[in-house]
N, C-alpha and C. Protein backbone atom coordinates (compact mmCIF):
# COMPACT_ATOMS: atom_id res chain seq x y z
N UNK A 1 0.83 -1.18 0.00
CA UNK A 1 0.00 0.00 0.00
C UNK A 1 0.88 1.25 0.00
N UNK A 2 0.45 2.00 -1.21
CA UNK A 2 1.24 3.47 -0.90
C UNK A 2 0.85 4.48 0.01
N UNK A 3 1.78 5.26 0.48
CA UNK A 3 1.44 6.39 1.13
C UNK A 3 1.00 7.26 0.67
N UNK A 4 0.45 8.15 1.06
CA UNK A 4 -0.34 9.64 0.43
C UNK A 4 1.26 10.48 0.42
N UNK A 5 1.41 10.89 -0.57
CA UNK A 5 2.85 12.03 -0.89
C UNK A 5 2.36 13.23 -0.21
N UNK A 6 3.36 13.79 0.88
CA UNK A 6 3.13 14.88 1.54
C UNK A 6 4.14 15.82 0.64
N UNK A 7 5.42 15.61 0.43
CA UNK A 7 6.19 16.42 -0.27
C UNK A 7 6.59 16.30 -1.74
N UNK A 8 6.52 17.45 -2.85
CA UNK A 8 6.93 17.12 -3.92
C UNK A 8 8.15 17.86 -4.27
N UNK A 9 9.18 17.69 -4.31
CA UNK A 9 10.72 18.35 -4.26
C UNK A 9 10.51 18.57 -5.77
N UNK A 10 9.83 18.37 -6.95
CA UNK A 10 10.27 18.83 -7.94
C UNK A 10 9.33 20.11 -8.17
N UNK A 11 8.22 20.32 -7.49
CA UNK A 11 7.51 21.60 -7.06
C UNK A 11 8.16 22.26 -6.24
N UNK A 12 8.94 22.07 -5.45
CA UNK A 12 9.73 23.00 -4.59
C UNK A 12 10.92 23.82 -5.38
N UNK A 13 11.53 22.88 -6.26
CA UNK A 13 12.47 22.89 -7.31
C UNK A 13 11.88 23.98 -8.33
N UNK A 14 10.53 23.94 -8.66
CA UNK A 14 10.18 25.14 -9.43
C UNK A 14 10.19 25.94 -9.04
N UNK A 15 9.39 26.33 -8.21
CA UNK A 15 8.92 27.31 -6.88
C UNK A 15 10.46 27.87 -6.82
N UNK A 16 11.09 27.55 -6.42
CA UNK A 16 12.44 28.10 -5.82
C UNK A 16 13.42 28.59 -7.27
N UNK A 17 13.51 28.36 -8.21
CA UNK A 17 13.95 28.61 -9.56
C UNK A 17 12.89 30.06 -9.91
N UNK A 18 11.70 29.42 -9.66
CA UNK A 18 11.14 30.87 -10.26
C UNK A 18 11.13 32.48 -9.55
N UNK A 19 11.58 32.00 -8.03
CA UNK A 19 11.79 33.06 -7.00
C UNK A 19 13.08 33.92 -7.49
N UNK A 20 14.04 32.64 -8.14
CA UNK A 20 15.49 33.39 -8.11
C UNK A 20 15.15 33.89 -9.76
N UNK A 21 14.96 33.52 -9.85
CA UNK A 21 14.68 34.17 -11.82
C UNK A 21 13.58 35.56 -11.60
N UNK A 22 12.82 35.83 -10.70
CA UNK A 22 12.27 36.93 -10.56
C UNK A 22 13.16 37.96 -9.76
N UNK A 23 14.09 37.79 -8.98
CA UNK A 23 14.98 38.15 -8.12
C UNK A 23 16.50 38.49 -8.86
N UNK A 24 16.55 38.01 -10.20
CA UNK A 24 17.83 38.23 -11.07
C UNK A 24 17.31 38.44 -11.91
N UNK A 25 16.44 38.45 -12.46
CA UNK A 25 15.42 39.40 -13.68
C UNK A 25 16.60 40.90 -14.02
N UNK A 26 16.93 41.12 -15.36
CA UNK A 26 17.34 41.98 -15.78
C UNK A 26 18.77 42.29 -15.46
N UNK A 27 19.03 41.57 -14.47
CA UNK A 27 20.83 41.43 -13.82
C UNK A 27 21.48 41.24 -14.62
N UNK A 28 22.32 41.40 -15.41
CA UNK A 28 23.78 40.82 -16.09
C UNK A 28 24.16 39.41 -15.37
N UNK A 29 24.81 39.04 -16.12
CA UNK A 29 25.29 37.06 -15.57
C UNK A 29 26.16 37.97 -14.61
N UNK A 30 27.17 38.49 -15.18
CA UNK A 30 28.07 39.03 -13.89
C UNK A 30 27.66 38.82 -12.23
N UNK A 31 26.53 39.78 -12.05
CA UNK A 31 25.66 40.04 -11.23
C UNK A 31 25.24 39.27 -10.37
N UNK A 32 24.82 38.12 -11.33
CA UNK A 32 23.62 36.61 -10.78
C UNK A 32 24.81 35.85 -10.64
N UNK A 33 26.16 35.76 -10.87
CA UNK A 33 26.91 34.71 -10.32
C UNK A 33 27.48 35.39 -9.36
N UNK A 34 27.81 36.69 -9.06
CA UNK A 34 28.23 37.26 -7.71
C UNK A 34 27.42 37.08 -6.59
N UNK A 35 26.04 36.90 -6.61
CA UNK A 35 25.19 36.76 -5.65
C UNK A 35 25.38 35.42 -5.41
N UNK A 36 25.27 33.91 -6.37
CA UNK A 36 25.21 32.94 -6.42
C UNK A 36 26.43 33.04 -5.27
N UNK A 37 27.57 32.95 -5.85
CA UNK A 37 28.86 32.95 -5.03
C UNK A 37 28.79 33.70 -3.93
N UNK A 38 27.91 34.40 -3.26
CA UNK A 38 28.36 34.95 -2.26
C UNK A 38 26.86 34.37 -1.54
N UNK A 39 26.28 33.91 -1.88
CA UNK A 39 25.44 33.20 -0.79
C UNK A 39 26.02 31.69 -0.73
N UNK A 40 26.42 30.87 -1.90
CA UNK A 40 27.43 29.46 -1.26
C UNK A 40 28.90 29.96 0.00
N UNK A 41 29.21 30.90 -0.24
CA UNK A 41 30.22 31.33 0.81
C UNK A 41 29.92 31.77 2.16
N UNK A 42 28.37 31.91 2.14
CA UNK A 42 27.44 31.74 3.57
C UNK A 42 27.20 30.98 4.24
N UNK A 43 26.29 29.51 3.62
CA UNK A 43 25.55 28.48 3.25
C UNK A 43 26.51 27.44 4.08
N UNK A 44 25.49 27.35 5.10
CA UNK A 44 25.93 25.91 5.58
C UNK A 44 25.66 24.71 5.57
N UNK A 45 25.02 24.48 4.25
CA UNK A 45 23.67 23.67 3.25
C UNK A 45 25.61 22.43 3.15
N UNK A 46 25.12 21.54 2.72
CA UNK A 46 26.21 20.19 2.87
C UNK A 46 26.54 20.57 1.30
N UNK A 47 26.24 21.12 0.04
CA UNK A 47 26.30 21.10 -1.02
C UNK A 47 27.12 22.41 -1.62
N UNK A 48 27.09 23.93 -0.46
CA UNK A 48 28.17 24.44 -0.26
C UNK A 48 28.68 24.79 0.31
N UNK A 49 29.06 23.76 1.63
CA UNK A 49 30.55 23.57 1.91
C UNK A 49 31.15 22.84 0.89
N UNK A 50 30.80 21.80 0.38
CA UNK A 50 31.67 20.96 -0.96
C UNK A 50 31.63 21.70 -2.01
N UNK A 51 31.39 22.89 -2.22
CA UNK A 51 31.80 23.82 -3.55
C UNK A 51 32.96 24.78 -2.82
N UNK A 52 32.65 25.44 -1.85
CA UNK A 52 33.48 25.79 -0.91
C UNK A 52 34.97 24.65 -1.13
N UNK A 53 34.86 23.89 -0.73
CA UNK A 53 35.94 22.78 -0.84
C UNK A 53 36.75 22.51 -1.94
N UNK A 54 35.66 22.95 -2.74
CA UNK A 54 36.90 22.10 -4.73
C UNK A 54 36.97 23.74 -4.90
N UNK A 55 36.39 24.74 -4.34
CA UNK A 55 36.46 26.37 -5.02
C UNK A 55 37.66 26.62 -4.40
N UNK A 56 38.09 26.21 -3.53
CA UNK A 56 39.60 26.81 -2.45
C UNK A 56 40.60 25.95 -3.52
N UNK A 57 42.09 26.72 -4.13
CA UNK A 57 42.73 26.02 -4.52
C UNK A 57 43.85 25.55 -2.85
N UNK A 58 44.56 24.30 -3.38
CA UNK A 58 45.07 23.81 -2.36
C UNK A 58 46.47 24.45 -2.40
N UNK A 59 46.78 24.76 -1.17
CA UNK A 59 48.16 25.51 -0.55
C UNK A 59 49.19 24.27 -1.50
N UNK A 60 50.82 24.85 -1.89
CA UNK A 60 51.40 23.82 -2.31
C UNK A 60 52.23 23.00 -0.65
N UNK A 61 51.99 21.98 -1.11
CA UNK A 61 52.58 20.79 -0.09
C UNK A 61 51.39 21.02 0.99
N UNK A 62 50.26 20.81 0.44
CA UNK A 62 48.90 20.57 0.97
C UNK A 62 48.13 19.24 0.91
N UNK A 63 47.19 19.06 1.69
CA UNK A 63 46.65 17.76 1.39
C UNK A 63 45.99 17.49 0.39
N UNK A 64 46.20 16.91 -0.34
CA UNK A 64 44.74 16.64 -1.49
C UNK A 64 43.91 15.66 -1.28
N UNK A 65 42.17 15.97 -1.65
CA UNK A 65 41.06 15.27 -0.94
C UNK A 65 40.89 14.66 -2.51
């Protein structure tokens, strides 16, 4: 027996695309990737710290992951 679906992540996925596309409306790319980049450099979301992670180049005689 299935469950009744409480959440649909690919409606959230719109919903949230169409917020930022009304919110960068008329911006230059410049613009919309400076914001992009400066909210992953906030974001303590698991997806950027690991952009955070491959975006840092590594010190020489550093560890590599």
């Amino acid at each position: 027996m299935r469950s009744t679906k409480t959440f649909d992540c690919v409606e959230m996925k719109d919903r949230i695309h169409r917020q930022i596309a009304q919110e960068c409306a008329g911006l230059p790319d410049e613009q919309v990737l400076a914001r992009i980049r400066e909210a992953l450099s906030h974001s303590q979301d698991a997806v950027a710290r690991r952009w955070r992670e491959i975006a840092t180049p590594n010190p020489p005689g550093g560890k590599h992951g």
